[in-house]
N, C-alpha and C. Protein backbone atom coordinates (compact mmCIF):
# COMPACT_ATOMS: atom_id res chain seq x y z
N UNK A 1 -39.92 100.96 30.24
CA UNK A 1 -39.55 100.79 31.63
C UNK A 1 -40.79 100.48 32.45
N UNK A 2 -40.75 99.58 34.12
CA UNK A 2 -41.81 99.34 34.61
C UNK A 2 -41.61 99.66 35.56
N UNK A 3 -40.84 101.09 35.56
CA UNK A 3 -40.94 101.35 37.38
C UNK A 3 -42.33 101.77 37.71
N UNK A 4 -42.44 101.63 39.33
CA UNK A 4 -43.49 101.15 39.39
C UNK A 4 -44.59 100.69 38.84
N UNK A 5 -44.80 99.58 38.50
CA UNK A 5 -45.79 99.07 38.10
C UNK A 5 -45.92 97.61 38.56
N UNK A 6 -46.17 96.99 40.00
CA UNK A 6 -46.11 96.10 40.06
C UNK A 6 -47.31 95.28 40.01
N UNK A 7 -47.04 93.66 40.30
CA UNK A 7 -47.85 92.95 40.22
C UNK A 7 -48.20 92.33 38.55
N UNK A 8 -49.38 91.52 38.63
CA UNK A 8 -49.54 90.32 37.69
C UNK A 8 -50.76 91.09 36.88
N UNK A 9 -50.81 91.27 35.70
CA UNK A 9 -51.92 91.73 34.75
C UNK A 9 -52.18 90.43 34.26
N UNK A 10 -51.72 89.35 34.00
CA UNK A 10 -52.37 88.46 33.23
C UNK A 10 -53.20 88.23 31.65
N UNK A 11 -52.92 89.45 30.96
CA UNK A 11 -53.88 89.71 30.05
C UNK A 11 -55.54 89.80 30.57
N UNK A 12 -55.73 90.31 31.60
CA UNK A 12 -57.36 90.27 32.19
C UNK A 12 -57.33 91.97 32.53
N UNK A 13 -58.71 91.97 32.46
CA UNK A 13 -59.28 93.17 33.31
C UNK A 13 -59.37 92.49 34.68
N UNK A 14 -59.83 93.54 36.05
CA UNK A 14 -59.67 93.70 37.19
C UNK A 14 -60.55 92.41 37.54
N UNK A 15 -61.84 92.32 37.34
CA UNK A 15 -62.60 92.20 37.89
C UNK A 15 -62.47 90.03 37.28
N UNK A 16 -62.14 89.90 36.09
CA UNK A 16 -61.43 89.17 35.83
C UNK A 16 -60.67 88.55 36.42
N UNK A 17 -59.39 89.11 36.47
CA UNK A 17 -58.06 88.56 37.16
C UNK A 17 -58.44 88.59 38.62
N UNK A 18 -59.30 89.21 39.61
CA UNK A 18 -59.74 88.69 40.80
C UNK A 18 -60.49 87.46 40.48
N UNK A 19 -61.24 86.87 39.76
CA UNK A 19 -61.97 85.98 39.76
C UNK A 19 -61.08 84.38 39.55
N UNK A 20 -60.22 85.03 38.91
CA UNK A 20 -58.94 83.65 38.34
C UNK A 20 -58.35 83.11 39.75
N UNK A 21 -58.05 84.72 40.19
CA UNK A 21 -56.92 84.26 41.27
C UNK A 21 -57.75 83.30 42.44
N UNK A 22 -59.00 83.91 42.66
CA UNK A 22 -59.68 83.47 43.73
C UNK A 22 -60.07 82.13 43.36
N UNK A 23 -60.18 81.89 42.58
CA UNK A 23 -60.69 80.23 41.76
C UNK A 23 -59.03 79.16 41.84
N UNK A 24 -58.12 80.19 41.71
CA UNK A 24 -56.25 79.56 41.68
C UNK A 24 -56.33 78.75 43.24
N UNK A 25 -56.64 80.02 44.22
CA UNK A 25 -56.29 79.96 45.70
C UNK A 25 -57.22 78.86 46.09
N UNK A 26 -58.27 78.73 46.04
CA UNK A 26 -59.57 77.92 46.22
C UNK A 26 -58.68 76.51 45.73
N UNK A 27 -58.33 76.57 44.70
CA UNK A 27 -57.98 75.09 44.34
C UNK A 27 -57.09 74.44 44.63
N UNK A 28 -56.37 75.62 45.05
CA UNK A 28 -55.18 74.86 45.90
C UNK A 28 -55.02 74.35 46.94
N UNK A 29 -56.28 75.04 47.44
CA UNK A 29 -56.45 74.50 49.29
C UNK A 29 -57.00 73.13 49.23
N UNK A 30 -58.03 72.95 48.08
CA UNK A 30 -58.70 71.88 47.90
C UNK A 30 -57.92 70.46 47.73
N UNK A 31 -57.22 71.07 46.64
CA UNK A 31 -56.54 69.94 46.29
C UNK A 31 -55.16 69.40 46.53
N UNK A 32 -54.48 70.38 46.97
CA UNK A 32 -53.13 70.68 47.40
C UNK A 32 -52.02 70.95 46.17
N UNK A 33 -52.46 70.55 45.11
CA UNK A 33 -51.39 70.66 43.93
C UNK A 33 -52.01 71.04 42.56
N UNK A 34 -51.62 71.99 41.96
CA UNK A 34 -52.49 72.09 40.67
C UNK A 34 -51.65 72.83 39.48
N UNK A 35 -52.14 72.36 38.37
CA UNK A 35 -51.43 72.56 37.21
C UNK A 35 -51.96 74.15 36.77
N UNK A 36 -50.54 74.99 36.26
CA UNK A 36 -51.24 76.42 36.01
C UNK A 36 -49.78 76.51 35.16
N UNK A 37 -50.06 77.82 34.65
CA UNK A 37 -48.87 78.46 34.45
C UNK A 37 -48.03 79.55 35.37
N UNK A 38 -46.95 79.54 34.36
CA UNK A 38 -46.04 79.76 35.54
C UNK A 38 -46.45 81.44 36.08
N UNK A 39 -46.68 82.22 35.20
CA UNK A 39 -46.82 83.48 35.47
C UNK A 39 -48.13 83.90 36.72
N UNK A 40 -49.45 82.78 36.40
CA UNK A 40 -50.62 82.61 37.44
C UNK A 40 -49.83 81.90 38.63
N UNK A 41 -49.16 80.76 38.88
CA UNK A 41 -48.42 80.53 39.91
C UNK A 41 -47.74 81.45 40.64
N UNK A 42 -46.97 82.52 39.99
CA UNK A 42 -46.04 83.48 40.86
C UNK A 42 -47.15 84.57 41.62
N UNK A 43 -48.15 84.77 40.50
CA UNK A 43 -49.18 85.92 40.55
C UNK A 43 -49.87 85.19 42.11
N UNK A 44 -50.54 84.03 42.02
CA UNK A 44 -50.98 83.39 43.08
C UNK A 44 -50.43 82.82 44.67
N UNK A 45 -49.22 82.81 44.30
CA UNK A 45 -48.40 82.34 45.62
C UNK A 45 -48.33 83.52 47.27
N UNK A 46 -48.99 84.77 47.00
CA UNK A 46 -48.74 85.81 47.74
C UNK A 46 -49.81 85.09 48.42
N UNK A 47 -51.20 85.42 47.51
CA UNK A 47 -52.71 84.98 48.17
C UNK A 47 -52.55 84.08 48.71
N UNK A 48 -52.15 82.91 48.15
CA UNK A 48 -52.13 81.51 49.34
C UNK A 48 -51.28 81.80 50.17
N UNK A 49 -50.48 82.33 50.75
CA UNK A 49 -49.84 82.56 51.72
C UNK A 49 -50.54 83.54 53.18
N UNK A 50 -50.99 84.13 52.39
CA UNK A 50 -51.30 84.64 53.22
C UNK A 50 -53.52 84.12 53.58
N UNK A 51 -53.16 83.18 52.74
CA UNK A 51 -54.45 83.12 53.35
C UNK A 51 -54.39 81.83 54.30
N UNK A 52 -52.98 80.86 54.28
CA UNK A 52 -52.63 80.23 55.23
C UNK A 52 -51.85 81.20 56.95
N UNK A 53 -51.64 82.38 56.36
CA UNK A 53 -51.64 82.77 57.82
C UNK A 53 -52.86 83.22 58.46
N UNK A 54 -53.65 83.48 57.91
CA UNK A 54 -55.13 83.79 58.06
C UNK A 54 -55.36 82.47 59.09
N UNK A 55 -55.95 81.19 58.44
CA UNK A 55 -55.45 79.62 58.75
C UNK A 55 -54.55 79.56 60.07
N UNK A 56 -53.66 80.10 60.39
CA UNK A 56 -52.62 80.22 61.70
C UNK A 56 -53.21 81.17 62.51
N UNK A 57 -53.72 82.48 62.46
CA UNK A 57 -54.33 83.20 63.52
C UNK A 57 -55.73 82.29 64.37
N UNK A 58 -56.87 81.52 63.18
CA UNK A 58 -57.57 81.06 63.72
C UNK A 58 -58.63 81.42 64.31
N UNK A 59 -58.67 82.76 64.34
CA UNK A 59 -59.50 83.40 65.23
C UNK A 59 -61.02 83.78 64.27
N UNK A 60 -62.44 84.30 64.72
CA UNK A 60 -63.76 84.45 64.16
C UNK A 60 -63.26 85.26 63.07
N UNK A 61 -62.51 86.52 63.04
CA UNK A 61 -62.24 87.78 62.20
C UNK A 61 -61.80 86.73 61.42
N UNK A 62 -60.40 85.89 61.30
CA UNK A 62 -59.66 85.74 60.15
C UNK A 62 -60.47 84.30 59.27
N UNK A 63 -61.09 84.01 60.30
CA UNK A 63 -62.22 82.94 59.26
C UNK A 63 -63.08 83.56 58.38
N UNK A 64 -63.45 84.80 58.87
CA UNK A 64 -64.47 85.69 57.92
C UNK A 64 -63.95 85.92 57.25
N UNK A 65 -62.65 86.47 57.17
CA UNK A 65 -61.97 87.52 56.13
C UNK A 65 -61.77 86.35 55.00
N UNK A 66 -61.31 85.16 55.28
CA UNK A 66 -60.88 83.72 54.62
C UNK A 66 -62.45 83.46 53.58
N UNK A 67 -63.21 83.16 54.65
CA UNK A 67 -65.06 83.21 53.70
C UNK A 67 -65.26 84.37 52.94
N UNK A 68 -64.33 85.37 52.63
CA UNK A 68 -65.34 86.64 51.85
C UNK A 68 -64.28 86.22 50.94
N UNK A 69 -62.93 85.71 50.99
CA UNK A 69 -62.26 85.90 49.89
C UNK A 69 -62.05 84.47 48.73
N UNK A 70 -62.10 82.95 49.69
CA UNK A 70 -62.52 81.73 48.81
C UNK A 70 -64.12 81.67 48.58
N UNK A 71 -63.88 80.30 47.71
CA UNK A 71 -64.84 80.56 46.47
C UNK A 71 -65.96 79.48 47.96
N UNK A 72 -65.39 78.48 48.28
CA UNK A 72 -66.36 77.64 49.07
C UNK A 72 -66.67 77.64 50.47
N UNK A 73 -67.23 77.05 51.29
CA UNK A 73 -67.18 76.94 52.63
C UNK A 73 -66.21 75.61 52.97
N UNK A 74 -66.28 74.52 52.12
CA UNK A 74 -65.18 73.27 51.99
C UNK A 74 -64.18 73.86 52.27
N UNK A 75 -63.47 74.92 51.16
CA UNK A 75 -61.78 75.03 51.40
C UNK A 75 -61.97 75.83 52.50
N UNK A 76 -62.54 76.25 53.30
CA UNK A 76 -61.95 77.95 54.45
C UNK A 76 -61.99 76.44 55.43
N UNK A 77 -63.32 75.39 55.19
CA UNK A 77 -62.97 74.32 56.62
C UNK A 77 -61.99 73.93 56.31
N UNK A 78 -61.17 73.22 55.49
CA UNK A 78 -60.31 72.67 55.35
C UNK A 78 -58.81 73.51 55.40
N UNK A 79 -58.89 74.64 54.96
CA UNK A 79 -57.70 75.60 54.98
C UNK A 79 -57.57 75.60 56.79
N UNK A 80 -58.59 76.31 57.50
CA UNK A 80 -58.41 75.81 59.08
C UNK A 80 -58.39 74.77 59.81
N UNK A 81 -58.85 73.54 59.54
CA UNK A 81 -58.56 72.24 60.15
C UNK A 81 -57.40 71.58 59.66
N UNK A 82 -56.76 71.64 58.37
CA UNK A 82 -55.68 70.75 57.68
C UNK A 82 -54.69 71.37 57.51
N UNK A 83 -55.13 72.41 56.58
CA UNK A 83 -53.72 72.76 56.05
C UNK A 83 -53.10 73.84 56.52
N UNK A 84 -53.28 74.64 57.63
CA UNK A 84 -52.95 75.30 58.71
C UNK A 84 -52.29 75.19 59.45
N UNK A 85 -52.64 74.04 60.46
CA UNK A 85 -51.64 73.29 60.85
C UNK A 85 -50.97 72.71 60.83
N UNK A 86 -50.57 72.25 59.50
CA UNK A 86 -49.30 72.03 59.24
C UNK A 86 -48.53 72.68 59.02
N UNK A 87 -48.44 73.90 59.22
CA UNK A 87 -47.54 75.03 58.90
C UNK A 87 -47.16 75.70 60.70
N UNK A 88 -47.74 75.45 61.74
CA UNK A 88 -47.84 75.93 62.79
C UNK A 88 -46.60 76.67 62.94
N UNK A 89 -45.30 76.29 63.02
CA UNK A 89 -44.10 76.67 63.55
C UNK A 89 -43.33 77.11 62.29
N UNK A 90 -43.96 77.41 61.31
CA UNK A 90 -42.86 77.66 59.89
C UNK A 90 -43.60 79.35 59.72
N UNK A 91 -42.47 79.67 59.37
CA UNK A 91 -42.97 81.65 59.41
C UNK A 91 -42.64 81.94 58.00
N UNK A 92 -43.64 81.71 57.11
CA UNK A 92 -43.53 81.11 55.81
C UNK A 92 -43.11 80.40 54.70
N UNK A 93 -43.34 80.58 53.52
CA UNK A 93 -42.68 79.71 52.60
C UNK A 93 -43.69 78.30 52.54
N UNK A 94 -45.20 78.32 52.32
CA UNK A 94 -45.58 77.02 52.16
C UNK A 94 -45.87 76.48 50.87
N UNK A 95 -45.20 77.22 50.40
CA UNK A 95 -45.62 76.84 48.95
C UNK A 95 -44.41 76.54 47.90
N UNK A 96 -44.52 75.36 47.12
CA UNK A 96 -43.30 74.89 46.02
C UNK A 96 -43.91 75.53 44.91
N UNK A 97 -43.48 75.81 43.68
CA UNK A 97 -43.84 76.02 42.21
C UNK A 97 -42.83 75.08 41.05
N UNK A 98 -42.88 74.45 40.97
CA UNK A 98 -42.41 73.36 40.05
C UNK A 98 -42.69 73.57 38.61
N UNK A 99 -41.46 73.97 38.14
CA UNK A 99 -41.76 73.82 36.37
C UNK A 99 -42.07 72.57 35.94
N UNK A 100 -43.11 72.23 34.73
CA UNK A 100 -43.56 71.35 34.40
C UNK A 100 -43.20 70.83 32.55
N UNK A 101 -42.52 72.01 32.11
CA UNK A 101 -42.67 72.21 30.65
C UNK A 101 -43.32 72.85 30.01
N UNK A 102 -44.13 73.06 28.46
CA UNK A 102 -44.45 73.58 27.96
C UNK A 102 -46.24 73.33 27.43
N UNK A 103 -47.09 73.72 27.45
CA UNK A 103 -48.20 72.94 26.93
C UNK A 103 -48.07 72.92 25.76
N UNK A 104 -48.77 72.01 24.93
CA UNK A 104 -49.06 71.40 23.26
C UNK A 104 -49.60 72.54 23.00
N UNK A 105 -50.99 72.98 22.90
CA UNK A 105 -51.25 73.82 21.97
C UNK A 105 -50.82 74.73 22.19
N UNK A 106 -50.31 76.40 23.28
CA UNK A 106 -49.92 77.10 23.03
C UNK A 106 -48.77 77.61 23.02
N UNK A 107 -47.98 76.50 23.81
CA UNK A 107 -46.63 76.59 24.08
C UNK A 107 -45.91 77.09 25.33
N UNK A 108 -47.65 77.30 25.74
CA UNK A 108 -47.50 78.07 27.11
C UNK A 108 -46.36 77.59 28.18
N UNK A 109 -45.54 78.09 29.39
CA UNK A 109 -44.38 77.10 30.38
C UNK A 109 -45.54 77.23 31.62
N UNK A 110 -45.65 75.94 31.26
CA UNK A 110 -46.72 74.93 32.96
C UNK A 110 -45.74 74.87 33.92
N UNK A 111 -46.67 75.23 35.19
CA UNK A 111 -45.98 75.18 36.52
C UNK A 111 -47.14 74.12 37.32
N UNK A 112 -46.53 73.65 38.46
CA UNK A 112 -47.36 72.43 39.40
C UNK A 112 -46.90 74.03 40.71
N UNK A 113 -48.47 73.95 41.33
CA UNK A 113 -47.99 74.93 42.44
C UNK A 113 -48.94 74.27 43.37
N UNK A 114 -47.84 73.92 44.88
CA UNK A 114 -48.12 72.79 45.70
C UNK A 114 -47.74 73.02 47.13
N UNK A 115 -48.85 72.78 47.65
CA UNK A 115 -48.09 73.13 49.48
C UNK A 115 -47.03 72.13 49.67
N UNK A 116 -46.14 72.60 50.65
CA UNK A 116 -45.19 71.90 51.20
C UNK A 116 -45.84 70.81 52.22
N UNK A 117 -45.65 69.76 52.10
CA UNK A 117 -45.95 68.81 53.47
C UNK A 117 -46.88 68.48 52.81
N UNK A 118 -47.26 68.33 51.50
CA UNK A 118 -48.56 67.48 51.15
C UNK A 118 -48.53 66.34 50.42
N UNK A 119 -46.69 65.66 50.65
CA UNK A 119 -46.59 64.79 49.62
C UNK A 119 -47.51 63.36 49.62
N UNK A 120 -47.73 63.51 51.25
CA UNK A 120 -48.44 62.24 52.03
C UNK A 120 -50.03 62.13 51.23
N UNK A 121 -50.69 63.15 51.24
CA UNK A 121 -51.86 63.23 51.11
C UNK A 121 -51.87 63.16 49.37
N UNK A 122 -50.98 63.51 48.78
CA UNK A 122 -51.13 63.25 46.94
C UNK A 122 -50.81 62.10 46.52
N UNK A 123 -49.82 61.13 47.08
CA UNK A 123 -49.31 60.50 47.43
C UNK A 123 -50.37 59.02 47.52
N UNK A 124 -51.45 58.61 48.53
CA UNK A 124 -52.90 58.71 48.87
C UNK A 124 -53.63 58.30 48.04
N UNK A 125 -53.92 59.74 47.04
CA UNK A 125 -54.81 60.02 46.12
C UNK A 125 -53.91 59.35 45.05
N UNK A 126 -52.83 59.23 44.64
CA UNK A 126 -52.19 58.55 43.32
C UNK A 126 -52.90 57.12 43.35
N UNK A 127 -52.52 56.68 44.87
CA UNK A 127 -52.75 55.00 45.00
C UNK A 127 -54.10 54.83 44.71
N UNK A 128 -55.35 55.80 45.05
CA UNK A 128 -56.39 55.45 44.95
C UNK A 128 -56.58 55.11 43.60
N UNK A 129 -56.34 56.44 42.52
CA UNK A 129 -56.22 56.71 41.37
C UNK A 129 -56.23 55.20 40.38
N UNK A 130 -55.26 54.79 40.96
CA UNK A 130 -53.95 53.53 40.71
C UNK A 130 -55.02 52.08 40.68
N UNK A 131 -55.76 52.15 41.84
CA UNK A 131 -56.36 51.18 42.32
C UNK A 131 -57.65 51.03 40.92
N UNK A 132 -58.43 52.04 41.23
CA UNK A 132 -59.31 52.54 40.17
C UNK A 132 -59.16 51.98 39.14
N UNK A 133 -58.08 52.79 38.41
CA UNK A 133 -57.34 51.90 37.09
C UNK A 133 -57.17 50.64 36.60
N UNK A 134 -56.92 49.69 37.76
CA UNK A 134 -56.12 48.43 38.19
C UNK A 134 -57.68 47.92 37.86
N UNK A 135 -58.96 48.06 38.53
CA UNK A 135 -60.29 47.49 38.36
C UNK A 135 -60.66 47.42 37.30
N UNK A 136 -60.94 48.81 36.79
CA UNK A 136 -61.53 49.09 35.11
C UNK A 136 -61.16 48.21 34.18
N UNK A 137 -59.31 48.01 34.35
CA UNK A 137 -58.57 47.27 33.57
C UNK A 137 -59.13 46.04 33.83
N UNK A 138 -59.21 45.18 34.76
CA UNK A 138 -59.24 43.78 34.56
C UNK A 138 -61.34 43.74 34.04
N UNK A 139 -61.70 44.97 35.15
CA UNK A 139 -63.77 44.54 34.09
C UNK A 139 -63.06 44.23 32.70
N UNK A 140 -62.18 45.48 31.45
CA UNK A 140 -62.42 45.22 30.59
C UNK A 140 -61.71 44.37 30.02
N UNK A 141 -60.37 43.75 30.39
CA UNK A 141 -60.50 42.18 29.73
C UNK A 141 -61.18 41.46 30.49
N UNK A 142 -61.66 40.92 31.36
CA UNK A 142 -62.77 40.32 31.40
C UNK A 142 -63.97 40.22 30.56
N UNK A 143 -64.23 41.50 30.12
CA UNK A 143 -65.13 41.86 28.97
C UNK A 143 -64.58 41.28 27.45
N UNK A 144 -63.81 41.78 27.41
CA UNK A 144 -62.83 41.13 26.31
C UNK A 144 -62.73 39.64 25.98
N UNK A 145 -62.50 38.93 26.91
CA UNK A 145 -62.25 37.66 26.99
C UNK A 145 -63.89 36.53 27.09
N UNK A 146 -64.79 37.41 27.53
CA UNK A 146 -66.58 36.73 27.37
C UNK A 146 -66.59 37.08 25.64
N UNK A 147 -66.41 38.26 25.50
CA UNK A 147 -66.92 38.31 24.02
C UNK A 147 -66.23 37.33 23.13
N UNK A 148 -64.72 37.01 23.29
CA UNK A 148 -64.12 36.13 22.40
C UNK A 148 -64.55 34.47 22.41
N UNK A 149 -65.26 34.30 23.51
CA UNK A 149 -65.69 33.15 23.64
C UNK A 149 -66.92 33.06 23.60
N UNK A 150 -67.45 34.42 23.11
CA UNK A 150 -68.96 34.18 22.54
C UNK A 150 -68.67 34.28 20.86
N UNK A 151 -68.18 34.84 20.54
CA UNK A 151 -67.41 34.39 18.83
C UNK A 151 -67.03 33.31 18.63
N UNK A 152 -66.27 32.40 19.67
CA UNK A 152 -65.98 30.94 19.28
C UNK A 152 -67.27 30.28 19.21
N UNK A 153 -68.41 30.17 19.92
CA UNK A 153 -69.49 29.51 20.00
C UNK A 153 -70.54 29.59 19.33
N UNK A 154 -70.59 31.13 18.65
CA UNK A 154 -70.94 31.17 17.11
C UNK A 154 -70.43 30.97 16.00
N UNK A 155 -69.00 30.49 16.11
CA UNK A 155 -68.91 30.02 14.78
C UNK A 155 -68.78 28.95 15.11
N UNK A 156 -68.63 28.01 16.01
CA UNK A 156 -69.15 27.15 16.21
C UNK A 156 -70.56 26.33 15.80
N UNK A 157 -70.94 26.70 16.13
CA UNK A 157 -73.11 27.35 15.45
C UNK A 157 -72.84 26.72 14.43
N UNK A 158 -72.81 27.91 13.84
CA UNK A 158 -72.55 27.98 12.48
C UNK A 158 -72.37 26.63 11.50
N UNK A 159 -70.89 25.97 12.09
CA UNK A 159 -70.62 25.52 11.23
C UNK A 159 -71.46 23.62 10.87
């Protein structure tokens, strides 16, 4: 039985499983969406919540309290300039957890855990992604296509 016994053990000691979570929360602010499992997703969804109301008060105290508990000075600016306000008038719930399936090697069930209202900004980052891709690809047939016509002109040579 688990009466009382709440909350997320994770297979970690204390000092551990603070370090995960705080590295979870951090990355989420950063990035807005990130691949975990499902059990670190549920474990994590309290902290980001409440460290987006932190983000909604706004005030010197709740920026401090925000800096003692993320990992950077990037996410606490960004948790108060961005992703804060987008939540202004919503009295929680900013967060989705999306099953993802299973991972290959351990079989582990992957979750995507993602603020709400960030489809714009991932969205963004895909196209950039996309673009990226789209370049590399044509350098390397381009590359592809010099070398084959430096093989025709040596055996050319050659013959």
């Amino acid at each position: 039985m688990r009466h009382r016994n709440a909350g997320f053990k994770l297979g970690r000691n204390t000092s551990h499983r603070r370090a995960l979570l705080r590295n979870l929360v951090t990355s989420v602010i950063i990035e807005d969406r990130v691949l975990t499992t499902v059990a670190k997703a549920k474990a994590v969804r309290p902290l980001i919540e409440k460290m987006i109301t932190l983000g909604k008060k706004g005030d010197l105290h709740s920026r401090r309290q925000a800096l003692s508990f993320l990992m950077t000075d990037a996410s606490v600016e960004r948790l108060f300039d961005t992703v804060a306000p987008r939540y202004g008038d919503r009295q929680g719930g900013y967060l989705r957890i999306v099953r993802a399936g299973f991972r290959q090697g351990d079989g582990g069930e992957t979750a995507f855990i993602e603020l709400l209202g960030a489809e714009k900004q991932l969205e963004v980052k895909k196209q950039k992604r996309d673009e990226i891709k789209a370049k590399k690809r044509a350098e390397l047939e381009k590359a592809m296509e010099e070398g084959k016509k430096e093989e025709e002109k040596g055996g050319e040579e050659a013959a």
